[in-house]
C-alpha atoms as a PDB file:
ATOM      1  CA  UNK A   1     -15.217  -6.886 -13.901  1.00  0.00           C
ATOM      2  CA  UNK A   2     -12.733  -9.842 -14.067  1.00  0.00           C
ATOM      3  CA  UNK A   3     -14.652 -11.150 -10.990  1.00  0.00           C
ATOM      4  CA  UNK A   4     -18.237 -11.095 -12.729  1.00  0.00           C
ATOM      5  CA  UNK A   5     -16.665 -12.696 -15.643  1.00  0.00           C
ATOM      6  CA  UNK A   6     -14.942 -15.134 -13.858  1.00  0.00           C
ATOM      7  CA  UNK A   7     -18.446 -16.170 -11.603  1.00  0.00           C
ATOM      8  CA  UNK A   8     -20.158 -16.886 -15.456  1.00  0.00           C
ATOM      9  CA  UNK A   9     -17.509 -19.042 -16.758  1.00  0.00           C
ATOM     10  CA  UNK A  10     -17.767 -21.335 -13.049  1.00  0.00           C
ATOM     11  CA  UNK A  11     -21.422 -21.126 -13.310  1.00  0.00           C
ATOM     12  CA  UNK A  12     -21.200 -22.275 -16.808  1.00  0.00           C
ATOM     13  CA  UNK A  13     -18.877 -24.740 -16.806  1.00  0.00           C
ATOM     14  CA  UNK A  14     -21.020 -26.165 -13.296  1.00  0.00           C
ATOM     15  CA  UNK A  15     -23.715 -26.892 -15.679  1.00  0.00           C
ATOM     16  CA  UNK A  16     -21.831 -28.621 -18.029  1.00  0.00           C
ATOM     17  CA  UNK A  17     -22.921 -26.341 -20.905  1.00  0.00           C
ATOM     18  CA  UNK A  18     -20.765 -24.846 -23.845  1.00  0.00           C
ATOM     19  CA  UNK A  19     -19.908 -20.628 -24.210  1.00  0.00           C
ATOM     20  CA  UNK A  20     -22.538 -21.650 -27.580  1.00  0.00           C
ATOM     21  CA  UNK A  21     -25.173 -23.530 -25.475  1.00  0.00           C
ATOM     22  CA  UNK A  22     -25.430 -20.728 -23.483  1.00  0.00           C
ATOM     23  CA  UNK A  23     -25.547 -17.843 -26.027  1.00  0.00           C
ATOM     24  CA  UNK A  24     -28.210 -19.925 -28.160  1.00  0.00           C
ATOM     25  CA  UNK A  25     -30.275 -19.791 -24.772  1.00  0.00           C
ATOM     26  CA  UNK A  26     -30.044 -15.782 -24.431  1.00  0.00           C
ATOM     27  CA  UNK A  27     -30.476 -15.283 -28.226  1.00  0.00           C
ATOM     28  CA  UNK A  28     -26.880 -13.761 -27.962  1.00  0.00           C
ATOM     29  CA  UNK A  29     -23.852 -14.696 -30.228  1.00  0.00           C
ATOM     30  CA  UNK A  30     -21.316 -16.634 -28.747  1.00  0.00           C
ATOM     31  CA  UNK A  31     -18.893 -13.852 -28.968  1.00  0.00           C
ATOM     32  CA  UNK A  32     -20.908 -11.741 -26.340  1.00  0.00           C
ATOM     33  CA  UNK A  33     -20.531 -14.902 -23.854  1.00  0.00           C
ATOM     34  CA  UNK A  34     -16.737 -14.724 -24.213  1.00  0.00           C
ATOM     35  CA  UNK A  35     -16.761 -11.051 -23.880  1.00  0.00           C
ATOM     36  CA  UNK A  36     -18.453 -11.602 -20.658  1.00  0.00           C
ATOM     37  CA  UNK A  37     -16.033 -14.457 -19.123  1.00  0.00           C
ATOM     38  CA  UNK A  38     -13.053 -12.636 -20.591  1.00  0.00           C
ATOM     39  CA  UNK A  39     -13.963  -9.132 -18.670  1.00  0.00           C
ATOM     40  CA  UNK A  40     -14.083  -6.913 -21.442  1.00  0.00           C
ATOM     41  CA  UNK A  41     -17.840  -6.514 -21.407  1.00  0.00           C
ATOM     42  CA  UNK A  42     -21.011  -6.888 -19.408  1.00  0.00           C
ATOM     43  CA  UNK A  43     -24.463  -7.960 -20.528  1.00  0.00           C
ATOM     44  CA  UNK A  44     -27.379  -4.733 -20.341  1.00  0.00           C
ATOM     45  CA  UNK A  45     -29.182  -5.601 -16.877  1.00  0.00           C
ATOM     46  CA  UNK A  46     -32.037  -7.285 -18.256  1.00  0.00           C
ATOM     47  CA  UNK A  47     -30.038 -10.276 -20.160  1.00  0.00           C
ATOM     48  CA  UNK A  48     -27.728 -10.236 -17.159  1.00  0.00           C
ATOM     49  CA  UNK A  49     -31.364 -11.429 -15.148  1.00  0.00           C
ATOM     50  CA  UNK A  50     -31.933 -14.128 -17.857  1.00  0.00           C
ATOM     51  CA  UNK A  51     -28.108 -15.080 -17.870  1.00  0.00           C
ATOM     52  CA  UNK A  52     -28.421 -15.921 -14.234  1.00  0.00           C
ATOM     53  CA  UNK A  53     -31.485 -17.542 -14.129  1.00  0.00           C
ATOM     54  CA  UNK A  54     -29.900 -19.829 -17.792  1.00  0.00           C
ATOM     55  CA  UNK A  55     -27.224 -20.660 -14.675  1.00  0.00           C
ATOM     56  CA  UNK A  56     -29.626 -21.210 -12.018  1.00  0.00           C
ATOM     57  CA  UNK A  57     -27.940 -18.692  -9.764  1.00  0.00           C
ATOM     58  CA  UNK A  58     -28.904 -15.027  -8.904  1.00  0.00           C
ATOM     59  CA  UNK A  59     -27.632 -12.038 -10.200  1.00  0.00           C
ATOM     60  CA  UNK A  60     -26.524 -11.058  -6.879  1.00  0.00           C
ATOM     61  CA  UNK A  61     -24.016 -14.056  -7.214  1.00  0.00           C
ATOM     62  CA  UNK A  62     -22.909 -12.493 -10.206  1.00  0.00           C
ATOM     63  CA  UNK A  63     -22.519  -9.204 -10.161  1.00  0.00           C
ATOM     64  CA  UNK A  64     -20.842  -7.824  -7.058  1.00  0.00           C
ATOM     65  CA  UNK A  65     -20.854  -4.435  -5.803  1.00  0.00           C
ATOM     66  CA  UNK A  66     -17.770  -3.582  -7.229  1.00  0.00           C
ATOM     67  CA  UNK A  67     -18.585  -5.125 -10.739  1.00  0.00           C
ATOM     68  CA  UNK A  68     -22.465  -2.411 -10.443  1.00  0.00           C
ATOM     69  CA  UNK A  69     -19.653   0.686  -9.754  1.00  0.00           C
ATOM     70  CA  UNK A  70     -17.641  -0.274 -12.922  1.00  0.00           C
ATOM     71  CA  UNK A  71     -20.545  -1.772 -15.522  1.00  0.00           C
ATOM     72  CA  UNK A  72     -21.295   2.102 -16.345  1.00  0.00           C
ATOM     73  CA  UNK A  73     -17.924   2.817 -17.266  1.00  0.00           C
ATOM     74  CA  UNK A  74     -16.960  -0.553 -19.534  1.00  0.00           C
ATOM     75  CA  UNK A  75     -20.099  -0.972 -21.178  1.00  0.00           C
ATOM     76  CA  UNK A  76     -21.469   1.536 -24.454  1.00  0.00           C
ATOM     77  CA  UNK A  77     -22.912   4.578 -23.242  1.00  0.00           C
ATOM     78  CA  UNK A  78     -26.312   3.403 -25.145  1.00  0.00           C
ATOM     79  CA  UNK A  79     -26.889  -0.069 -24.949  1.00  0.00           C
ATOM     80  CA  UNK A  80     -30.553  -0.251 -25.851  1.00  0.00           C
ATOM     81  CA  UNK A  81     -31.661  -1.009 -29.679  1.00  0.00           C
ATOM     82  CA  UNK A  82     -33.036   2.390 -29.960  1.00  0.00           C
ATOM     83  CA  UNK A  83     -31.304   4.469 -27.871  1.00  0.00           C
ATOM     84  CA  UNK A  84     -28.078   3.079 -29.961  1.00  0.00           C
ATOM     85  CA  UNK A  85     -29.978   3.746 -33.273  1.00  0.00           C
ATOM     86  CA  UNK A  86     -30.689   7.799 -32.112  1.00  0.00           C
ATOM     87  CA  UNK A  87     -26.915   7.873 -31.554  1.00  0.00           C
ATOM     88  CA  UNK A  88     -25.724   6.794 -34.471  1.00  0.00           C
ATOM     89  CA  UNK A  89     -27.957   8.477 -36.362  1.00  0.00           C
ATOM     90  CA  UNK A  90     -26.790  11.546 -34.903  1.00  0.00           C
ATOM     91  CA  UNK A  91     -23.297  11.053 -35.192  1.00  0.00           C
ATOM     92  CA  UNK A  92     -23.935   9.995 -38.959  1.00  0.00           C
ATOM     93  CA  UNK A  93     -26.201  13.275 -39.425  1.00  0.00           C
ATOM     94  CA  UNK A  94     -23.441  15.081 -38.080  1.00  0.00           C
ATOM     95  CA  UNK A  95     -21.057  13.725 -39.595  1.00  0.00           C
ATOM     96  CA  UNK A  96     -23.021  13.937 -43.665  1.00  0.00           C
ATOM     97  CA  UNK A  97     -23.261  17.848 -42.804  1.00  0.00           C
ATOM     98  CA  UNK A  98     -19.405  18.653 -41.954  1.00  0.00           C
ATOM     99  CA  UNK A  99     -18.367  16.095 -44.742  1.00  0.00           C
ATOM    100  CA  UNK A 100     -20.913  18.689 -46.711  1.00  0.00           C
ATOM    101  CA  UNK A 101     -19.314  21.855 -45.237  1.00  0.00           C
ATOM    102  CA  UNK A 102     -15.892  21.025 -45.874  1.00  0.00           C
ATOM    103  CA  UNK A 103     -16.372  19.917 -49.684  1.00  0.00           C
ATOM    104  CA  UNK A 104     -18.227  23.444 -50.056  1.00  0.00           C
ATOM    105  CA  UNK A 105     -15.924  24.850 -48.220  1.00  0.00           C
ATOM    106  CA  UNK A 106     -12.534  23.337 -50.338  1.00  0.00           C
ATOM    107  CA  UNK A 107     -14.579  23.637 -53.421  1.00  0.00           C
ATOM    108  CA  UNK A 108     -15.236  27.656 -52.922  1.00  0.00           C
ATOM    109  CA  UNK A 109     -11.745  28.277 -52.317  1.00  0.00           C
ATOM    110  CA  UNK A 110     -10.529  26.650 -55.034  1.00  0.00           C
ATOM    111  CA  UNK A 111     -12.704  28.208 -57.328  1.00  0.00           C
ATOM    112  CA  UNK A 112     -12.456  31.603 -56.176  1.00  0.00           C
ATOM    113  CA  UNK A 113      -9.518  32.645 -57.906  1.00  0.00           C
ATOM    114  CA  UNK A 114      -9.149  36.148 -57.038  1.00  0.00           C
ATOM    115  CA  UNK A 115      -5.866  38.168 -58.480  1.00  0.00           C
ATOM    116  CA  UNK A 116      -4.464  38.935 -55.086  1.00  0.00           C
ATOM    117  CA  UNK A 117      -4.694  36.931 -51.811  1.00  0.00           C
ATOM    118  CA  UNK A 118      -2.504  37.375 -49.117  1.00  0.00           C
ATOM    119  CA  UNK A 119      -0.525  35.145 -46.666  1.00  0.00           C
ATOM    120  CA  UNK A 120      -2.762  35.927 -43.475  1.00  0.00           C
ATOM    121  CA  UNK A 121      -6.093  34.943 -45.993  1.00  0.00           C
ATOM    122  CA  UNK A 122      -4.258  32.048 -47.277  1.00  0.00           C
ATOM    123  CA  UNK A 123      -3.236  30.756 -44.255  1.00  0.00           C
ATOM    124  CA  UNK A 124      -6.688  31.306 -42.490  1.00  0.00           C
ATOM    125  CA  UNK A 125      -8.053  29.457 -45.266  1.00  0.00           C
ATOM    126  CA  UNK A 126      -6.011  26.342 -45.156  1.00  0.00           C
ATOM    127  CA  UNK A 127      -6.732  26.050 -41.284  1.00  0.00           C
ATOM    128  CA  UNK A 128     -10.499  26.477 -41.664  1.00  0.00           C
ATOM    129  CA  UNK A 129     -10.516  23.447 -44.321  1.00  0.00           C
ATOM    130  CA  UNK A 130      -8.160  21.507 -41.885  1.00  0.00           C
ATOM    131  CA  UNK A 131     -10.497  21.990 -38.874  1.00  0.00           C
ATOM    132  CA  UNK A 132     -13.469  20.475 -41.170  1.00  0.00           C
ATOM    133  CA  UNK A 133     -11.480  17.714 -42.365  1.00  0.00           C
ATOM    134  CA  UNK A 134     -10.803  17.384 -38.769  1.00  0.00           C
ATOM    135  CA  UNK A 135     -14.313  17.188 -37.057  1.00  0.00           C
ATOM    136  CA  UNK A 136     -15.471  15.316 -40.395  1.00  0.00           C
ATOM    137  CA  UNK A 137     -12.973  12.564 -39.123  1.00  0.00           C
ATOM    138  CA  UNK A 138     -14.071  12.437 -35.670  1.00  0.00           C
ATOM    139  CA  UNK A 139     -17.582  11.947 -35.992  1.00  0.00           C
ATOM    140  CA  UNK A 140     -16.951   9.486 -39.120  1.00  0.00           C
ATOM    141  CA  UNK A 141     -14.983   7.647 -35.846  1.00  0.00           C
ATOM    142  CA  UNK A 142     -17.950   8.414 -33.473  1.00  0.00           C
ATOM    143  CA  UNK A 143     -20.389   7.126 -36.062  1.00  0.00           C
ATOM    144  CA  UNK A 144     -18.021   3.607 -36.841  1.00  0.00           C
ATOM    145  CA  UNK A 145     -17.863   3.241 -33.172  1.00  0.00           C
ATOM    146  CA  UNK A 146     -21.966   3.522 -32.597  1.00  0.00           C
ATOM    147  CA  UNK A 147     -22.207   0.774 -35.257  1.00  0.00           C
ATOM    148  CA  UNK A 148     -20.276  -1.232 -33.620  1.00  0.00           C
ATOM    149  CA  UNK A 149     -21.518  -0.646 -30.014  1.00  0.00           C
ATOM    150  CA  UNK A 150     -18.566   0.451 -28.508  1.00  0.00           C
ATOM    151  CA  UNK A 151     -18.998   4.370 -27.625  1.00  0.00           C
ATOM    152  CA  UNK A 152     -17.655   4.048 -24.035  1.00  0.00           C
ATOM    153  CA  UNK A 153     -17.871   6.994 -21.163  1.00  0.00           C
ATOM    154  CA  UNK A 154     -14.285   7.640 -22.336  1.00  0.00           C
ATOM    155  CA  UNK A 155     -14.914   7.010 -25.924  1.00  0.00           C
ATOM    156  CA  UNK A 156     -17.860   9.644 -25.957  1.00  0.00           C
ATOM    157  CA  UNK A 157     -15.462  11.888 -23.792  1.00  0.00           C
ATOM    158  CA  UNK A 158     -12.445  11.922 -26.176  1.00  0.00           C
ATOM    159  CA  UNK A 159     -15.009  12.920 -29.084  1.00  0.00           C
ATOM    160  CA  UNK A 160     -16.320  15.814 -26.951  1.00  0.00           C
ATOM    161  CA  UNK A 161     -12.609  17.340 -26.169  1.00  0.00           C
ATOM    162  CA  UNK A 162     -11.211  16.239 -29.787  1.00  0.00           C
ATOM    163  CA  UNK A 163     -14.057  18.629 -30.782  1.00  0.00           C
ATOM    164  CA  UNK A 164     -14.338  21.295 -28.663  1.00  0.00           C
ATOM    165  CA  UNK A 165     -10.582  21.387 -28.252  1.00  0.00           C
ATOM    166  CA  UNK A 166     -10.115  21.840 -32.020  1.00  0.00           C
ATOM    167  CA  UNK A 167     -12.426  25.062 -31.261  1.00  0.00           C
ATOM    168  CA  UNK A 168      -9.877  26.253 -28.611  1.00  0.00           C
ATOM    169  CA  UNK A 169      -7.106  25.843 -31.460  1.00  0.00           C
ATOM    170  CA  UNK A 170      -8.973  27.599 -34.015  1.00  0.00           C
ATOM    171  CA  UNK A 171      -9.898  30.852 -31.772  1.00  0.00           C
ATOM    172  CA  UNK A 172      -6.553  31.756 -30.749  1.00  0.00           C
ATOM    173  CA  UNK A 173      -5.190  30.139 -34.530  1.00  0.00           C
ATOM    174  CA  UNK A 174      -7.745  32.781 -35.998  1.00  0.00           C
ATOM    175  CA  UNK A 175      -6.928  35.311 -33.302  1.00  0.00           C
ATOM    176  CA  UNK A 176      -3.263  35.146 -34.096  1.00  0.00           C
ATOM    177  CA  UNK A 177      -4.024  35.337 -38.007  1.00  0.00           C
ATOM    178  CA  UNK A 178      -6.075  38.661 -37.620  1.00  0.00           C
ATOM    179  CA  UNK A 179      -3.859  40.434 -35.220  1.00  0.00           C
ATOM    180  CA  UNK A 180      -3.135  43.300 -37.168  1.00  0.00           C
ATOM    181  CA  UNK A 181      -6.726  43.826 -37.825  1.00  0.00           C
ATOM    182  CA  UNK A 182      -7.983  43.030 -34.289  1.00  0.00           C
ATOM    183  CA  UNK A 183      -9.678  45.432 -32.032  1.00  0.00           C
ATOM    184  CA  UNK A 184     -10.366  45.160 -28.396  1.00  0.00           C
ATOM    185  CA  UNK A 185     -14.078  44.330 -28.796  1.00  0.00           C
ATOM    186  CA  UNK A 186     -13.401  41.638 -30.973  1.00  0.00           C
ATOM    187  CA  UNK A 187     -10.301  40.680 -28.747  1.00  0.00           C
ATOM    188  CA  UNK A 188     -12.630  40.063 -25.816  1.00  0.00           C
ATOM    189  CA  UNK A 189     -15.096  38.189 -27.883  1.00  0.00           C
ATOM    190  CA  UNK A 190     -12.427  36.023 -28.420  1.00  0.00           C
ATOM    191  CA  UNK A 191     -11.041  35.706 -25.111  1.00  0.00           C
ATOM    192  CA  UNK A 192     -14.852  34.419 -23.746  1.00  0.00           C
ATOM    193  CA  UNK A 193     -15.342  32.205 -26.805  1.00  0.00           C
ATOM    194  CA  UNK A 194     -12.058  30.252 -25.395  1.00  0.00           C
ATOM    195  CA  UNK A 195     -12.969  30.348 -21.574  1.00  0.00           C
ATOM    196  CA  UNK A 196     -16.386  28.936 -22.501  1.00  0.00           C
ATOM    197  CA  UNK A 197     -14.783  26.115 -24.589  1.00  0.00           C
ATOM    198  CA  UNK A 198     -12.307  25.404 -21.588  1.00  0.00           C
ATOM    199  CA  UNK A 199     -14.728  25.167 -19.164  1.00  0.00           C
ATOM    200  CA  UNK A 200     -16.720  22.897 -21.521  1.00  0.00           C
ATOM    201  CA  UNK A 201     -13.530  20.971 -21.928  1.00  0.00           C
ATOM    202  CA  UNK A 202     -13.163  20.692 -17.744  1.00  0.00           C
ATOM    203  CA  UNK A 203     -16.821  19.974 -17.393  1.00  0.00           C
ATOM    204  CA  UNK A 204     -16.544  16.980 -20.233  1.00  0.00           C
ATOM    205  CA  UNK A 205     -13.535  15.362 -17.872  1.00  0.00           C
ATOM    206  CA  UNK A 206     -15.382  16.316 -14.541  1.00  0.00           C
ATOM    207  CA  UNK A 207     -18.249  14.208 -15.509  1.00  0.00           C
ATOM    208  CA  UNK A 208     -17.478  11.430 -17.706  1.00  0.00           C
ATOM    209  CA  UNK A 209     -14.519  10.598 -16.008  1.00  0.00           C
ATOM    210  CA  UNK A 210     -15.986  10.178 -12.735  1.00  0.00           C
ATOM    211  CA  UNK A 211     -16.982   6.980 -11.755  1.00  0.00           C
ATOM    212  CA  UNK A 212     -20.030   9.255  -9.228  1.00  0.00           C
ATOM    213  CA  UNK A 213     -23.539   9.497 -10.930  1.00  0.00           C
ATOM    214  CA  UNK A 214     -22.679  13.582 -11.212  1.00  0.00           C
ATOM    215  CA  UNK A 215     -25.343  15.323 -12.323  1.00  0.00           C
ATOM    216  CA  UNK A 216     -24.381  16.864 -15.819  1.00  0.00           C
ATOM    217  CA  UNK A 217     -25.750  19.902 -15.743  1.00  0.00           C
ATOM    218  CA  UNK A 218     -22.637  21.836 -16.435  1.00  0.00           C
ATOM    219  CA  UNK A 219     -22.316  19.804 -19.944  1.00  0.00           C
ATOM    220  CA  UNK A 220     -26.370  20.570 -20.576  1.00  0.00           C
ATOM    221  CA  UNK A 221     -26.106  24.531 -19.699  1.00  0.00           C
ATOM    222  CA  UNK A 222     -22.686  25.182 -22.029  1.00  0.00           C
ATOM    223  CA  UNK A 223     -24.343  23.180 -25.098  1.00  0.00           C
ATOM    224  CA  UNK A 224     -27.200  24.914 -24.769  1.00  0.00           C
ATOM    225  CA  UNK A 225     -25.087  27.848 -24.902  1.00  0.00           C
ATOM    226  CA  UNK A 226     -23.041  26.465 -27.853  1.00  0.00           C
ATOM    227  CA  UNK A 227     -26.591  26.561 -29.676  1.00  0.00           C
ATOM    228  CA  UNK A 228     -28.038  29.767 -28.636  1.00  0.00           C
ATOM    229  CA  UNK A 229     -24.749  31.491 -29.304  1.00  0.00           C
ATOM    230  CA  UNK A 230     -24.700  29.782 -32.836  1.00  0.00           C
ATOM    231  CA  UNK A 231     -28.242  31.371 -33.482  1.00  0.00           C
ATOM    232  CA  UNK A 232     -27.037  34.654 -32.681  1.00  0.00           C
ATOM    233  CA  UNK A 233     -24.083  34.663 -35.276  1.00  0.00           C
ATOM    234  CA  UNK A 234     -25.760  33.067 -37.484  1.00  0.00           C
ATOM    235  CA  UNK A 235     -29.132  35.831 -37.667  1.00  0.00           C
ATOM    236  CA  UNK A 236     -26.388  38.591 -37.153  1.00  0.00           C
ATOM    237  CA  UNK A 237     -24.441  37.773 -39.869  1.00  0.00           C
ATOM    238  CA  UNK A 238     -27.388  37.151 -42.181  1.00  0.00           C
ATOM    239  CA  UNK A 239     -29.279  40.451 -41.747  1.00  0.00           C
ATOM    240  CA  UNK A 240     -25.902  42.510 -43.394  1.00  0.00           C
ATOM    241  CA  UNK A 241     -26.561  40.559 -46.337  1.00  0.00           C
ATOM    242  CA  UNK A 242     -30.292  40.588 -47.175  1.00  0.00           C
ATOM    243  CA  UNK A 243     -30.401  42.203 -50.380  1.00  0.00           C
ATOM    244  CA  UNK A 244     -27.151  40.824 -51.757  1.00  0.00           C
ATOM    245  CA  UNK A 245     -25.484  38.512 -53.770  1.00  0.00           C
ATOM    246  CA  UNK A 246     -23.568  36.672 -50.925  1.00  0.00           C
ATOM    247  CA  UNK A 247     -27.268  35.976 -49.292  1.00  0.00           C
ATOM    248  CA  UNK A 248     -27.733  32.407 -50.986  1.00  0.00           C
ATOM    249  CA  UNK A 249     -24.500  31.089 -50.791  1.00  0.00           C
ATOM    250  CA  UNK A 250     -24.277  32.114 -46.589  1.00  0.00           C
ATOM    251  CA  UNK A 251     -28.272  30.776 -46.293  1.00  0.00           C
ATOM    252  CA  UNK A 252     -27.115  27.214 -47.474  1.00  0.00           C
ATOM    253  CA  UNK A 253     -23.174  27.225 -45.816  1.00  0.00           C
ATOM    254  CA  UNK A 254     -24.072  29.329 -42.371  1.00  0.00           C
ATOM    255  CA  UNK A 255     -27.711  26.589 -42.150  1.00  0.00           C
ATOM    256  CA  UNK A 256     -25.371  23.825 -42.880  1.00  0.00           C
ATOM    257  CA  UNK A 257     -22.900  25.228 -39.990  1.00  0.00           C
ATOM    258  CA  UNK A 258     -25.851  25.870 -38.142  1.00  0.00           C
ATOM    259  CA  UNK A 259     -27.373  22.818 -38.142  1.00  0.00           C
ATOM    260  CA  UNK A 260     -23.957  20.720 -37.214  1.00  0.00           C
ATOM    261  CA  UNK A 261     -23.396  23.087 -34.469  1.00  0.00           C
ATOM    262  CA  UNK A 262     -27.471  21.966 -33.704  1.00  0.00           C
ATOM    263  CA  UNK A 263     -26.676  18.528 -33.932  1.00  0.00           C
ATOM    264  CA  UNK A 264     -23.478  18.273 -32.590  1.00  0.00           C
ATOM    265  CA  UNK A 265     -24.847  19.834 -29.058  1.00  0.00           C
ATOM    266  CA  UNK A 266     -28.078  17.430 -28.893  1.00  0.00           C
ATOM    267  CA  UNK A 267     -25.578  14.505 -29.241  1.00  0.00           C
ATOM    268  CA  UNK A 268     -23.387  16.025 -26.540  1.00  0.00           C
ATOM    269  CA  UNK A 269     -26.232  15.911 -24.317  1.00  0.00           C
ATOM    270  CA  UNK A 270     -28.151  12.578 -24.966  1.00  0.00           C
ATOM    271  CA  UNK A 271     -24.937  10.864 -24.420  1.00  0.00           C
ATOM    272  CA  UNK A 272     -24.435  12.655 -21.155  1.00  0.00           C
ATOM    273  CA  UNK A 273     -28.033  11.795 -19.651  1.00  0.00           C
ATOM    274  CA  UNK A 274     -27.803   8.626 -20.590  1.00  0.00           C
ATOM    275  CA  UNK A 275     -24.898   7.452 -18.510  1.00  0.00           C
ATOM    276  CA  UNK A 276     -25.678   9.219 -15.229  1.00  0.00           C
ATOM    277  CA  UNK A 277     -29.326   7.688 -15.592  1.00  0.00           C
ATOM    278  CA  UNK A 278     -27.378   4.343 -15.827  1.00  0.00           C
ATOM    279  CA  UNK A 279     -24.998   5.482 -13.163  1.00  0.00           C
ATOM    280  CA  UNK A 280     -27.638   6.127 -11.293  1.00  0.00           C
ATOM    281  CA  UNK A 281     -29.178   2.966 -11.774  1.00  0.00           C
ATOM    282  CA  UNK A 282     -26.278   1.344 -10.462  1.00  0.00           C
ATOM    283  CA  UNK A 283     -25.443   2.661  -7.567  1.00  0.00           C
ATOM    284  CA  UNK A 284     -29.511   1.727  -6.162  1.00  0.00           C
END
């Protein structure tokens, strides 16, 4: 990286032209030339052709084979216009329906002043509003960084396991809470909800913290999962309550839920497709 940067500001500088001189040719701000010379970022492949023919050298000259291994991994993991504007519009979907969830979700509790609650139900309560607050937070982060074009591999990696891992904490947090009400069926439920999460957790660091175009099929096939399993608990704990009071207020919280989980997933997996197409593009 240091070594592309380092071939702009001599090919520059050869010319006799100024870090502004150069941007103004590109249609780039002057900012995104120093970010280039300075090594913390490289230009999308197509303005890295018109940057070296603006230095009348070749982008071979420019970008060694070392600098092609590393440009996935430094760079956003959407660097198109559009492809940027479907991620942050997912992150800030996602991100309006948990906000959404929790405030229903803190509002319900505090207005539900029943004459007797107990420890276990209190306790269970304040997690659940904690976990929102929680992923609310992270894809407020996720959607800041899309803005500002700076969801890295490891960026969009440390969302994923912030997210799932908060999952991990809140099945054995929940499992702990309900012990004395637990049955084996239910204990094994539990036990494959938190295997699935960890191997969606090993999968997340397998692939986006290899530097190998990967496939990720192993992030695509346990989101997919995420979804379909959603469904399931969603339909099956609807169908109790057809008939009853409780059906309203579960159609517009467990859709809500529903469509985060929905959201959430897709995200998950444009991100991933994304960067081993570009890995892939750079290692031909």
């Amino acid at each position: 990286m240091a070594e592309f940067g380092e071939n702009v500001r001599r090919a520059r500088e050869e010319m006799g032209i100024t870090q502004q001189t150069l941007a103004d040719k590109l249609y780039v701000t002057r900012q995104a030339v120093s970010r280039w010379e300075n090594g913390s970022r490289y230009p999308d492949l197509l303005t890295a052709k018109r940057l070296a023919a603006s230095l009348d050298t070749s982008l071979d000259e420019l970008l060694r084979d070392d600098d092609m291994r590393t440009y996935p991994e430094v760079n956003p993991v959407l660097e198109y216009p559009l492809h940027k504007r479907v991620q942050t519009a997912l992150f800030a979907a996602a991100f309006v329906i948990y906000l959404m969830i929790t405030i229903f979700d803190v509002s319900y509790n505090i207005t539900d002043v029943r004459a007797f609650r107990t420890g276990y139900e209190t306790a269970y309560l304040i997690f659940d509003a904690a976990a929102y607050i929680f992923i609310s937070a992270v894809l407020l982060y996720g959607t800041v960084k899309s803005v500002k074009d700076a969801v890295t591999p490891r960026v969009a990696a440390g969302i994923m396991i912030s997210i799932v891992g908060l999952n991990i904490i809140g099945q054995v947090t929940r499992y702990l809470l309900s012990l004395r009400n637990l049955t084996p069926i239910r204990g094994s439920v539990v036990a494959v909800s938190v295997a699935i999460d960890v191997v969606f957790v090993l999968s997340v660091i397998w692939f986006f913290y290899s530097k190998k175009p990967r496939r990720p099929i192993p992030v695509y096939v346990l989101a997919g999962l995420y979804i379909l399993l959603d469904l399931i608990s969603f339909v099956g704990n609807l169908i109790p309550l057809i008939g009853t009071a409780g059906l309203r207020s579960y159609l517009i919280n467990g859709s809500l839920g529903s469509l985060g989980v929905l959201i959430v997933n897709i995200l998950f997996i444009y991100m991933s497709a994304v960067l081993y197409r570009k890995r892939k593009l750079a290692e031909n």
